[in-house]
Each structure stands twice: as C-alpha cells, then as structure tokens.
Protein backbone atom coordinates (compact mmCIF):
# COMPACT_ATOMS: atom_id res chain seq x y z
CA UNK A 1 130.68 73.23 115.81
CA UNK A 2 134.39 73.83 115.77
CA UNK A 3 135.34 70.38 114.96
CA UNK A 4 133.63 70.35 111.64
CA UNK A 5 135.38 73.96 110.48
CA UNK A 6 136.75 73.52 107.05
CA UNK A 7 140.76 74.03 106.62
CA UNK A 8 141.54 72.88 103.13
CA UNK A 9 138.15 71.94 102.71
CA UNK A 10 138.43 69.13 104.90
CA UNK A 11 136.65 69.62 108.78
CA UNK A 12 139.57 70.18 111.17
CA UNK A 13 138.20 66.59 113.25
CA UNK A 14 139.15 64.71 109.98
CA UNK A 15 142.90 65.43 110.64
CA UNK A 16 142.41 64.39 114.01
CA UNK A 17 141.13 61.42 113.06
CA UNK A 18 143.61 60.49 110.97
CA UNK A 19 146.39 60.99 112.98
CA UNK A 20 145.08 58.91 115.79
CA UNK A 21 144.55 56.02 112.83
CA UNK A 22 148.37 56.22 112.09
CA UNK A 23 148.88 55.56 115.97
CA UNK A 24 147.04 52.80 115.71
CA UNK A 25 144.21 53.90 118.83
CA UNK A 26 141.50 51.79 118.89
CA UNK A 27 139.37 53.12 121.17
CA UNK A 28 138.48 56.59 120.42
CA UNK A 29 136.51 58.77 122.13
CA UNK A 30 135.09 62.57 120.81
CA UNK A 31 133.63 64.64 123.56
CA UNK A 32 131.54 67.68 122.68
CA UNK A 33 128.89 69.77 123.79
CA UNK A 34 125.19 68.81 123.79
CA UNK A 35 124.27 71.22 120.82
CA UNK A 36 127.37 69.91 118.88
CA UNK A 37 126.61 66.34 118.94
CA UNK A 38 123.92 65.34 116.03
CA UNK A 39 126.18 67.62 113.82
CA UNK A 40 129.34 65.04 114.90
CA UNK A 41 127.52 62.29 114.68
CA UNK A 42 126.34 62.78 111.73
CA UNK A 43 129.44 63.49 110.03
CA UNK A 44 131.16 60.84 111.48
CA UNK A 45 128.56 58.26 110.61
CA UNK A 46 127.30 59.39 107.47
CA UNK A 47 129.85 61.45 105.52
CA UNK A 48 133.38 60.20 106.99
CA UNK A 49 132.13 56.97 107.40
CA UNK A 50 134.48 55.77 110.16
CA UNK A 51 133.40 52.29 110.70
CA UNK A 52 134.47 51.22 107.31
CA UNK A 53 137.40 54.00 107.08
CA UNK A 54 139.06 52.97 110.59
CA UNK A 55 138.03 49.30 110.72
CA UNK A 56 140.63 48.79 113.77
CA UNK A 57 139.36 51.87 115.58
CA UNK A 58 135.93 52.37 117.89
CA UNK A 59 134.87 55.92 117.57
CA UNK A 60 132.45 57.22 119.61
CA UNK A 61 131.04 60.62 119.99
CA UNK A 62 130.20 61.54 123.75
CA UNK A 63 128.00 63.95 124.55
CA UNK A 64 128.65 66.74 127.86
CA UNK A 65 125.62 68.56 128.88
CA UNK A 66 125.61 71.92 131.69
CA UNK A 67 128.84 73.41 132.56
CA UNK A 68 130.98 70.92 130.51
CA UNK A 69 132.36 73.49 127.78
CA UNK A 70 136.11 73.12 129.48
CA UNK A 71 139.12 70.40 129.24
CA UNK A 72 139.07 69.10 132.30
CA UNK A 73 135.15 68.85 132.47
CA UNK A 74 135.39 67.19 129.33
CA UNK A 75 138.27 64.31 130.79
CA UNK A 76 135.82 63.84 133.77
CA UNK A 77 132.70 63.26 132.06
CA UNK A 78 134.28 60.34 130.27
CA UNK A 79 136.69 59.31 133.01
CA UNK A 80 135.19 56.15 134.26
CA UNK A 81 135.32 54.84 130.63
CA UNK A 82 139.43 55.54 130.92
CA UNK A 83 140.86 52.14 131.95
CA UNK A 84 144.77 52.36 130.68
CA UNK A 85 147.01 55.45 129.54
CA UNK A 86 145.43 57.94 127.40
CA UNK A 87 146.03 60.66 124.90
CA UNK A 88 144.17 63.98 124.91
CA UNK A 89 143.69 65.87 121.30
CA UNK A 90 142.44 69.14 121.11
CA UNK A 91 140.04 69.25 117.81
CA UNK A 92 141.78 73.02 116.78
CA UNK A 93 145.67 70.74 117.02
CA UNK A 94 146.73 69.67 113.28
CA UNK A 95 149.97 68.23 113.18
CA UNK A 96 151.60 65.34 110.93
CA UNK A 97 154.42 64.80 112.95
CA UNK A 98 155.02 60.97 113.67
CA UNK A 99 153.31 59.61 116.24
CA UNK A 100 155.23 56.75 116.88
CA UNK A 101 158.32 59.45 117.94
CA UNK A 102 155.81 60.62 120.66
CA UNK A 103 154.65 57.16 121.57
CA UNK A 104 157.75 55.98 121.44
CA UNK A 105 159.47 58.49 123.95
CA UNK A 106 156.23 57.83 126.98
CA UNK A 107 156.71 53.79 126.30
CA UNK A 108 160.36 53.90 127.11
CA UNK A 109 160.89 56.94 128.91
CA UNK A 110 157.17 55.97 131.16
CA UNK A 111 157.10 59.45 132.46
CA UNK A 112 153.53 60.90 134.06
CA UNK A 113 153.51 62.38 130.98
CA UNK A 114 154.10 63.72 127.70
CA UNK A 115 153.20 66.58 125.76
CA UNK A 116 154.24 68.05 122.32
CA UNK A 117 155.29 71.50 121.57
CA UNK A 118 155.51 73.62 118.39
CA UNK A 119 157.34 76.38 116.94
CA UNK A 120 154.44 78.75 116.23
CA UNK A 121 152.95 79.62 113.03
CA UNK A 122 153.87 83.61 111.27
CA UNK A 123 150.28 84.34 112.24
CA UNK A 124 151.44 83.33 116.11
CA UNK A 125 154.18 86.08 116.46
CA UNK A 126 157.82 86.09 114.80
CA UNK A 127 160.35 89.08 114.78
CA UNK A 128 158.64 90.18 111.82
CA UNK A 129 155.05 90.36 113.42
CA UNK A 130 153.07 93.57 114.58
CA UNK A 131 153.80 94.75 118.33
CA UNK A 132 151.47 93.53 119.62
CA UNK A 133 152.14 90.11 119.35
CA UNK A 134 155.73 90.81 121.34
CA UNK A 135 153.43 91.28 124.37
CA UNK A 136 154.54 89.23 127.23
CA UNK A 137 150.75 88.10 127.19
CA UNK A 138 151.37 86.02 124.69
CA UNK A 139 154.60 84.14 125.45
CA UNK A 140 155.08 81.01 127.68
CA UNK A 141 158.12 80.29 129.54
CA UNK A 142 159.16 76.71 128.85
CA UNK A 143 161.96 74.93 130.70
CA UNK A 144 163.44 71.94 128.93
CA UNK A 145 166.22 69.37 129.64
CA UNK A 146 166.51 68.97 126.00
CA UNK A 147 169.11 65.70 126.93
CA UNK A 148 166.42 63.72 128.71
CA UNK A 149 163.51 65.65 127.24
CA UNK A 150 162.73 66.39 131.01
CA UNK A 151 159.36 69.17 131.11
CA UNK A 152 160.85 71.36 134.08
CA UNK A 153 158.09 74.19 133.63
CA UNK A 154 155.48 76.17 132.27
CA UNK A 155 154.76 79.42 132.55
CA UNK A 156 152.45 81.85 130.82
CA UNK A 157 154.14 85.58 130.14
CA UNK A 158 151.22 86.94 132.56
CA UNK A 159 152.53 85.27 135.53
CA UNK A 160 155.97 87.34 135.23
CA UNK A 161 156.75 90.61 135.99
CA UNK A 162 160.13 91.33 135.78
CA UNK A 163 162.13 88.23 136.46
CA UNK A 164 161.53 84.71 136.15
CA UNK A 165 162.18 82.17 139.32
CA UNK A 166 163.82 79.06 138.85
CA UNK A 167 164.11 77.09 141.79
CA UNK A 168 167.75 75.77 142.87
CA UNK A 169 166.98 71.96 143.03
CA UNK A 170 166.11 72.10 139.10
CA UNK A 171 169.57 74.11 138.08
CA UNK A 172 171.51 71.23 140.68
CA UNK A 173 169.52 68.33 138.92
CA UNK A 174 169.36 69.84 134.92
CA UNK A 175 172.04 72.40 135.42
CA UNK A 176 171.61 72.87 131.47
CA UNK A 177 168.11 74.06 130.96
CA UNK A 178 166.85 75.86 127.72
CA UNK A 179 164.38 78.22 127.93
CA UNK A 180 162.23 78.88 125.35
CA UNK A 181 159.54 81.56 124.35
CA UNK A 182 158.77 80.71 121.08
CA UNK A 183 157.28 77.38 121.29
CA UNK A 184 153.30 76.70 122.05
CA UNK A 185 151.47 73.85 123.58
CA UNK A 186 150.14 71.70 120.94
CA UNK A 187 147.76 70.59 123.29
CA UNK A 188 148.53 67.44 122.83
CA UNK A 189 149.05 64.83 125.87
CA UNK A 190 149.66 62.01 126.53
CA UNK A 191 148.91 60.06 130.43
CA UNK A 192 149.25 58.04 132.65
CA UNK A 193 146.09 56.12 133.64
CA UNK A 194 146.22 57.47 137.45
CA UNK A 195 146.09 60.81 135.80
CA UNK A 196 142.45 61.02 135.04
CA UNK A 197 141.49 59.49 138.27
CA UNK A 198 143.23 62.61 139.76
CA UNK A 199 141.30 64.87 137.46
CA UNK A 200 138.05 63.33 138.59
CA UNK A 201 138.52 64.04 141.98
CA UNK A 202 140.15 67.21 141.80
CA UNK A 203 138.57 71.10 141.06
CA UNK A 204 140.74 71.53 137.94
CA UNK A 205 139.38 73.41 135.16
CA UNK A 206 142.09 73.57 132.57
CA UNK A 207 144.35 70.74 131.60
CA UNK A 208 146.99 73.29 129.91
CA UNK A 209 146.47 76.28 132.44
CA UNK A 210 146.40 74.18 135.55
CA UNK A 211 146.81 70.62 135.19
CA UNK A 212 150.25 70.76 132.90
CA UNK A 213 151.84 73.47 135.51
CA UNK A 214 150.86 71.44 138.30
CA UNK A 215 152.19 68.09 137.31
CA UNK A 216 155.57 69.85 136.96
CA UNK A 217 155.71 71.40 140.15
CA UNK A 218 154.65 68.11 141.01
CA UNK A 219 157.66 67.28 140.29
CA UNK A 220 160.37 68.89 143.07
CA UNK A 221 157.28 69.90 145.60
CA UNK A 222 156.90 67.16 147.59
CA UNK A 223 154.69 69.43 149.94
CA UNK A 224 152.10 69.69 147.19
CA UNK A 225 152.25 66.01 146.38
CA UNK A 226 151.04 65.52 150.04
CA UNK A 227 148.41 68.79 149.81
CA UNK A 228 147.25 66.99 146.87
CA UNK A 229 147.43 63.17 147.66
CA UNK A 230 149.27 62.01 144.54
CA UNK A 231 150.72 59.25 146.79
CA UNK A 232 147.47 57.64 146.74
CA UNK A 233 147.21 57.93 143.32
CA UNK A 234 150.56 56.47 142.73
CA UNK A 235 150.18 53.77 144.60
CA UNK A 236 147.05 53.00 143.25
CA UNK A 237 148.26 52.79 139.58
CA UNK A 238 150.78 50.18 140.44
CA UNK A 239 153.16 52.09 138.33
CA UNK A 240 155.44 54.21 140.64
CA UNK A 241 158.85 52.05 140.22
CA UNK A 242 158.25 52.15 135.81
CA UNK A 243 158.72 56.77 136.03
CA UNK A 244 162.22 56.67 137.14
CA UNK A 245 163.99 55.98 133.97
CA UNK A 246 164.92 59.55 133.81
CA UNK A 247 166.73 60.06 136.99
CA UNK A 248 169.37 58.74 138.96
CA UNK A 249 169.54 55.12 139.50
CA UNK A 250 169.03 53.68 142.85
CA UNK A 251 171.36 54.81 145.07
CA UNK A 252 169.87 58.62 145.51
CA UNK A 253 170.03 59.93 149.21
CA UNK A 254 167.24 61.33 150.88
CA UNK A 255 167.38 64.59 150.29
CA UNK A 256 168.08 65.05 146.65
CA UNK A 257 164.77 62.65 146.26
CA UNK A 258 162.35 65.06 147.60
CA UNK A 259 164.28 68.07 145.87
CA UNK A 260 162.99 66.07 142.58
CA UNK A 261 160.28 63.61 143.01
CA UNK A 262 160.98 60.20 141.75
CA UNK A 263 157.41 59.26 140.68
CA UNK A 264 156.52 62.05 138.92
CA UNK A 265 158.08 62.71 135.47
CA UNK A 266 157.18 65.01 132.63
CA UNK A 267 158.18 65.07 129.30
CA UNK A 268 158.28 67.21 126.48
CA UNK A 269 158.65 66.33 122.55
CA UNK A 270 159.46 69.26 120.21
CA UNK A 271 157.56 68.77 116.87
CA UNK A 272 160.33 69.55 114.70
CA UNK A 273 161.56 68.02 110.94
CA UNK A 274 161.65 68.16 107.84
CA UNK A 275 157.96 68.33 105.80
CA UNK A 276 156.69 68.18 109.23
CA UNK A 277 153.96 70.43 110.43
CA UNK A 278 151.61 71.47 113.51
CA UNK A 279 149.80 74.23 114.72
CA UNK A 280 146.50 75.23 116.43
CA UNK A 281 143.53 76.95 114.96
CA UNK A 282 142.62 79.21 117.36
CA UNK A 283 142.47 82.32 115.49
CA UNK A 284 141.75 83.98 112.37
CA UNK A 285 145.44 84.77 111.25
CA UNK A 286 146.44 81.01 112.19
CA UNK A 287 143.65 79.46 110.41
CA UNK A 288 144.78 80.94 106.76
CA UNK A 289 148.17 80.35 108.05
CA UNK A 290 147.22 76.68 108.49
CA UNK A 291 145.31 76.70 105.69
CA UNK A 292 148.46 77.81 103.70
CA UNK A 293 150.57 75.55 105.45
CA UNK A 294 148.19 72.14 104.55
CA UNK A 295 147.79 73.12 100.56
CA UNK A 296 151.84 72.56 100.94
CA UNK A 297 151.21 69.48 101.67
CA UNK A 298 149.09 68.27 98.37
CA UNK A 299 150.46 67.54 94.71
CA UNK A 300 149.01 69.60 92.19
CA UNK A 301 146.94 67.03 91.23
CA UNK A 302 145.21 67.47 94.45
CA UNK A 303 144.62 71.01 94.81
CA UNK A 304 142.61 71.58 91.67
CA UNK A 305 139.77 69.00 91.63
CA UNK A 306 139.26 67.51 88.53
CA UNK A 307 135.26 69.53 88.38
CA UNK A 308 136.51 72.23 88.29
CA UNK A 309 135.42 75.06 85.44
CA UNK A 310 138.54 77.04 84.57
CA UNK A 311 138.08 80.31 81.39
CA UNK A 312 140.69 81.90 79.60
CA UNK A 313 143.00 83.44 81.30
CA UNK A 314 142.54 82.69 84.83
CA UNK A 315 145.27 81.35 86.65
CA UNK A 316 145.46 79.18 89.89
CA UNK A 317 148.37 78.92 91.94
CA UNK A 318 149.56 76.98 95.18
CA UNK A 319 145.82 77.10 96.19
CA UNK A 320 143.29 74.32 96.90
CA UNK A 321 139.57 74.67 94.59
CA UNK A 322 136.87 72.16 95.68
CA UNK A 323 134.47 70.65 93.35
CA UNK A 324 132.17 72.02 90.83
CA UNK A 325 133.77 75.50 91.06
CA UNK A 326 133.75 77.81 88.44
CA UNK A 327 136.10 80.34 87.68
CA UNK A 328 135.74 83.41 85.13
CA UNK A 329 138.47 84.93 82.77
CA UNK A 330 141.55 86.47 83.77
CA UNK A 331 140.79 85.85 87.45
CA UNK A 332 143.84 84.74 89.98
CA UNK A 333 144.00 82.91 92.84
CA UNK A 334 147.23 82.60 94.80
CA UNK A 335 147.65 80.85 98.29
CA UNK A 336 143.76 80.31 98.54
CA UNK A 337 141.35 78.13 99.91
CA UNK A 338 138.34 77.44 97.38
CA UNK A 339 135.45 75.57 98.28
CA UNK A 340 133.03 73.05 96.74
CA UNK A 341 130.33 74.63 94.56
CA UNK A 342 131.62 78.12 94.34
CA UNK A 343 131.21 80.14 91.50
CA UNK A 344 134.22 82.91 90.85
CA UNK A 345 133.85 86.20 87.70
CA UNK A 346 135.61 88.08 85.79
CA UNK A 347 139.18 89.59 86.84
CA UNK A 348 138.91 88.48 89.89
CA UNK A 349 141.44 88.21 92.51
CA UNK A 350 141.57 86.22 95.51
CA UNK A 351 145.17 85.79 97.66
CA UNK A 352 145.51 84.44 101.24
CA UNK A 353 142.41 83.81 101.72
CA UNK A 354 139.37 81.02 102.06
CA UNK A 355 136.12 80.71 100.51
CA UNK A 356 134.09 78.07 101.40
CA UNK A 357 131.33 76.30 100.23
CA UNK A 358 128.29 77.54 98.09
CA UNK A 359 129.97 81.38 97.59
CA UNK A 360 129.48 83.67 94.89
CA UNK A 361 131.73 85.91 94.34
CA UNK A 362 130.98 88.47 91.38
CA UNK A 363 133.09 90.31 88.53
CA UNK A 364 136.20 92.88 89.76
CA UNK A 365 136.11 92.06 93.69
CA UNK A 366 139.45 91.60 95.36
CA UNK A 367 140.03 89.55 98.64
CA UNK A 368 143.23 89.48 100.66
CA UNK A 369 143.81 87.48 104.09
CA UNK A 370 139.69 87.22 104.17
CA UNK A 371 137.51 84.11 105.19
CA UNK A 372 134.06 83.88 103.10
CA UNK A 373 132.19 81.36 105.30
CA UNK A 374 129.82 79.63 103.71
CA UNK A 375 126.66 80.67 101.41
CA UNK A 376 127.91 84.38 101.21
CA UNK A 377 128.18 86.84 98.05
CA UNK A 378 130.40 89.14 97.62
CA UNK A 379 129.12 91.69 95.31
CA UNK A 380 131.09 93.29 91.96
CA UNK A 381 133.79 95.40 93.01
CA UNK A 382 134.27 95.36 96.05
CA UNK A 383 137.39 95.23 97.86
CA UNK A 384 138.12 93.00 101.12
CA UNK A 385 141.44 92.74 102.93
CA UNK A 386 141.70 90.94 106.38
CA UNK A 387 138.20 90.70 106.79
CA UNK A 388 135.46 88.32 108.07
CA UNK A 389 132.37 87.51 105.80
CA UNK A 390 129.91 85.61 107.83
CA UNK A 391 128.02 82.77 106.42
CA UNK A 392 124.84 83.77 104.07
CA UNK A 393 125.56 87.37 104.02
CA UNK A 394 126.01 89.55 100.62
CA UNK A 395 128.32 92.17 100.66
CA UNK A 396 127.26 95.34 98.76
CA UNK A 397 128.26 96.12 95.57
CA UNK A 398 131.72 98.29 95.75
CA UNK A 399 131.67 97.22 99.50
CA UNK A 400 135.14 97.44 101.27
CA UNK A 401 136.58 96.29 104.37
CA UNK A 402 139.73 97.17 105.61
CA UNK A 403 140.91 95.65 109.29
CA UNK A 404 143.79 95.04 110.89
CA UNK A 405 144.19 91.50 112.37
CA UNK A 406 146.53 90.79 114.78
CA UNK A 407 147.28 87.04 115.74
CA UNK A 408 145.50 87.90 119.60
CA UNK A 409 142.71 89.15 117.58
CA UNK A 410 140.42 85.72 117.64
CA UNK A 411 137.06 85.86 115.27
CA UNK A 412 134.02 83.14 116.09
CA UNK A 413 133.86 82.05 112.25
CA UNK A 414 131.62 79.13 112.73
CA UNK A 415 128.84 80.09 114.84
CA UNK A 416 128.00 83.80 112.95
CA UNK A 417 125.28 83.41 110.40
CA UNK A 418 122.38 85.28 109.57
CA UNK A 419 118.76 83.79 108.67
CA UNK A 420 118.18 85.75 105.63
CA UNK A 421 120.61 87.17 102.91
CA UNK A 422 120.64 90.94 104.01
CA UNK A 423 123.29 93.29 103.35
CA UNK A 424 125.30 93.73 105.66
CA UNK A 425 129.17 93.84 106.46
CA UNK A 426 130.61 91.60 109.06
CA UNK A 427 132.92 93.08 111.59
CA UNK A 428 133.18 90.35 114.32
CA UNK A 429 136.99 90.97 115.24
CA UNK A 430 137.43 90.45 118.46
CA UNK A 431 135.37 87.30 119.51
CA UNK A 432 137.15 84.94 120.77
CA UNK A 433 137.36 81.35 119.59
CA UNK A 434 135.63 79.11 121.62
CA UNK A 435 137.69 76.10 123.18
CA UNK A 436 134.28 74.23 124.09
CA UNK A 437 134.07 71.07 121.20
C-alpha cells in the first residue's frame, strides 16, 4: 500500500505517525482500503510497534470496504467514532513543521477550520522547471488575509479561463488579499466537530476538491449556507458564538453579516521556517525530491548505517545506505537513497536516485533520478536516467532507459511487480498515483 512506501528507508506512515505523537493525539485513527489493511496492521503492530512507541496514543487501523478509495468516503466510514474536533492527514503529507503553531492558531483563532499550505517542492514546478509544469492545470489560486490568516479561496487553475472573480464583499472586508500560485495544499486539516457530521450527510467526494472550496464560499454565501443547512449544523455543535474571533466585534449591521458569515471561518497556516520542511508524495519527481529533502535532515552518523560494507575507493555523499549494504570499489553515490540489504559493484554510480531493499546492482551501471523498487537487478552496464525499475525485475545487461519526467507525470511505484524475475524494462510513466490509503 502507499502508506508503507519507503522515503529514506522509512514507510511514509512512520512520519505521519510521528508527527501526530509530537501533537500529543491520542486517539488515532488510520483508514485504508480492505486489501491494504493486514499489510498496516502488521506493520504497525509488529515492526513499528506503536503500543510501546506511542504509549499516550490509541492507534487503530480501520478498514473501508466497496467504493471507499476517496477522502470523504474515508471521513464517513469512521464518522460516528468522531466525537470532538479532528485533524485529517493525508499518508503521501511529510512535514516537520511545528504542530503546536497549527494547533495553536485553531485553539485561539476557533475558526471552522484550518489547513496548512506549502511552498512546493523543485519537482512541483519553479521558474526553472520544464513547460509543462507552467500549465495553468497545475496552479491553485489561493486568497489569503495574511493579517488574520483568513482562507478567502481556493481555486484550481482549471476553473479559470482568462480572469479570476473575486467577489466585492471579500475586497470591502480583507481589502488586502495576497494571492498566491505557488503554494499547495498540504492536505492537512484541521475541524470542527460539526464538520464531519456535515460530511456524513452530504454527497461530497473530495475533502480538498469540494469540501475546502465549499467551506469558504461558505463563508460570504449565506444562500448556500441555507441550500446546504449549515445552520443546523451550527447550532447543533453548540459552538457558533467561539468562530467570530476573526471579525468584527459585536456591533456589525445586518448587512455586512451576511456579506461575510459570522459562523463560518477558515484559516490558513503557511508552513514556512527555517530547517522546516513539507511536501506531498504524489509523484515520481517529488518523491526523490522528498527523499533528498529528508537525508538533509540526518547527521552523518545517520545516513551511513554502521553495517554497511564500504571498498576502496568508493565514496558516499549526502545520501542515506540502509543496513548490510555492500558497496564495490571506486563506486559513488551522491544524493541517493540506499536500501537495507543491497549489494552495489565496481565503478558504479548512482545520483538522485533510490534503491530500495534487496537490489543488486552490478559492475559499470549508472543511475540518475531513477527509483529501483525492491528485489530488482540491474545488470552490468547499463545506463538508467529518470527511469522506473519495478520491483523483482532484472534489467538487461547494457540496458538503457532514457525518459523524461515531468512533475504531472505520476508513476504507480508500489503496486508494479512481476511474479518471476524476467527481463524486462519498466516504462510505467504515466500512471497515476493512487490517493486511495
């Protein structure tokens, strides 16, 4: 499952896991699909070991069977065991930045809700990236009172043509609004309780495609409010007087409270800081990217496990190598991802890229920006740049692989395996990642 994909040889769920621990939840709840679960389970149970590693924390792993593969499927499978405010963690979101800033902000702020954003990766699209990543596509519209960290919208590039409307009642109330189109969604929430009881009744889908965009129009619409009877809801959570803190004090007329709802609040929190980090791992070019960003992170006592076989000559630099691997002469590995039990030749060279567990890779073969998932051999001289290697496949002797990756370009890494070790080249570009666990 996706959860359980290694990024600096650590499953991407153990990150998760860790930041909730820093927050101090206690009740934690993973949801994944029905064919995802034993593998969870087990890894939470057996290998992590959370009971003893988060003695404060419950975590539980829920499973979703049928049609339950999207967010909001997910939040109303498990909605009845929801009794306060709640934070929703995507498994792909790694971040380190503080939680208690977040926290923080939604205990004295008490908006509807809160969600982070991130200033995106190289792989996501800077000035420096290929054209295609300057497609409006990929860009989202976000409007932010950066002064009372007031959420004012959303908007993904494909909803705009030409212009982009902003309605008059938010330039009268936030007549400062920045507009940005280089941050991403960390999709990472947090609510308030009436929230999911909203969800469960409602025919949403997507939390970030249609639940985010409609809590802020929720906002100044107070004829969707009534369409969608968040009054009730409102009401019902005992909590309408606490979202205010934000706007004017008491003595608002009439008219400028339905321009701008006075229940409704949302809030925005820009991960930014020094040493801090967070992305998403939803594709190919941000996973090495994240990969890069995490080996940062370590001392170089912790990159190079203390197992590790090193020969003459080979040299080993801001990269992470798992235990018992063993590395030939003269080879070099630069901004790399090694995992456990690999075994590395002769003049080898290996930069920007990930191996994982149980590879072989053999005498004079060079990798750039390529993944080798897991149980794969890569066969003397061959050349790989930007490629794919699925797990338990050898690659050819002299076998190369040239491809062009772009950071829309999303590759399934963790469900493409093979039964038997044939020879065969792996080409699986344009998959897309799957949001499901």
């Amino acid at each position: 499952p996706k959860a359980l994909l290694p990024i600096a040889n650590k499953p991407m769920l153990f990150y998760q896991l860790e930041w909730l621990e820093s927050a101090h939840v206690t009740d934690i709840l993973i949801v994944c699909q029905d064919d995802a679960h034993e593998n969870i389970h087990s890894y939470i149970h057996n290998v992590l070991n959370a009971p003893e590693r988060y003695p404060n924390s419950k975590v539980e792993v829920v499973k979703v069977k049928g049609s339950g593969s999207v967010s909001a499927d997910a939040l109303r499978h498990v909605a009845n065991r929801i009794k306060t405010d709640f934070i929703v963690l995507s498994c792909d979101t790694i971040t380190n930045y503080p939680p208690n800033q977040l926290l923080d902000v939604f205990r004295a702020q008490s908006p509807t809700m809160a969600a982070l954003f991130h200033e995106p990766l190289k792989a996501d699209g800077d000035a420096s990236s290929s054209k295609k990543d300057k497609d409006d596509d990929l860009i989202e519209y976000i409007g932010i009172d950066h002064s009372t960290c007031r959420l004012l919208f959303c908007v993904d590039g494909d909803e705009v043509d030409d212009e982009l409307p902003v309605r008059m009642s938010i330039l009268d109330k936030f007549p400062a609004v920045n507009i940005h189109t280089k941050l991403r969604d960390a999709h990472l929430y947090v609510f308030k309780h009436w929230v999911i009881d909203f969800i469960a009744k409602s025919k949403i889908q997507s939390i970030k495609d249609e639940l985010i965009p409609l809590l802020t129009h929720f906002q100044y619409s107070e004829e969707v409010l009534k369409r969608e009877g968040i009054d009730k809801f409102g009401e019902s959570s005992g909590s309408a007087d606490s979202s205010v803190i934000l706007l004017d004090s008491g003595d608002a007329g009439e008219e400028e409270a339905t321009d701008f709802h006075r229940e409704i609040v949302c809030t925005a929190i820009v991960a930014r800081g020094e040493g801090s980090y967070c992305f998403r791992v939803n594709s190919v070019p941000n996973y090495l990217e994240g990969c890069r960003a995490l080996v940062k992170t370590l001392s170089a006592e912790e990159q190079v496990a203390r197992s590790v076989e090193r020969q003459k000559g080979c040299q080993v630099g801001d990269s992470v190598i798992g235990d018992s691997t063993r590395i030939g002469e003269k080879t070099g590995i630069k901004k790399s991802v090694i995992g456990k039990h690999c075994v590395i030749g002769k003049n080898v060279k290996i930069v920007n890229s990930v191996l994982m567990d149980h590879c072989v890779i053999e005498d004079k073969v060079v990798l750039e920006g390529t993944v080798v998932c897991g149980h794969s051999k890569v066969l003397e001289m061959s050349n790989l740049k930007d490629c794919q290697v699925a797990s338990s496949v050898t690659v050819k002797k002299e076998g190369k692989c040239i491809a062009s990756v772009t950071s829309d370009m999303r590759t399934r890494l963790f469900f493409c395996s093979t039964s038997s070790r044939q020879e065969r080249n792996f080409y699986g570009l344009k998959t897309p990642f799957p949001d499901k666990n």
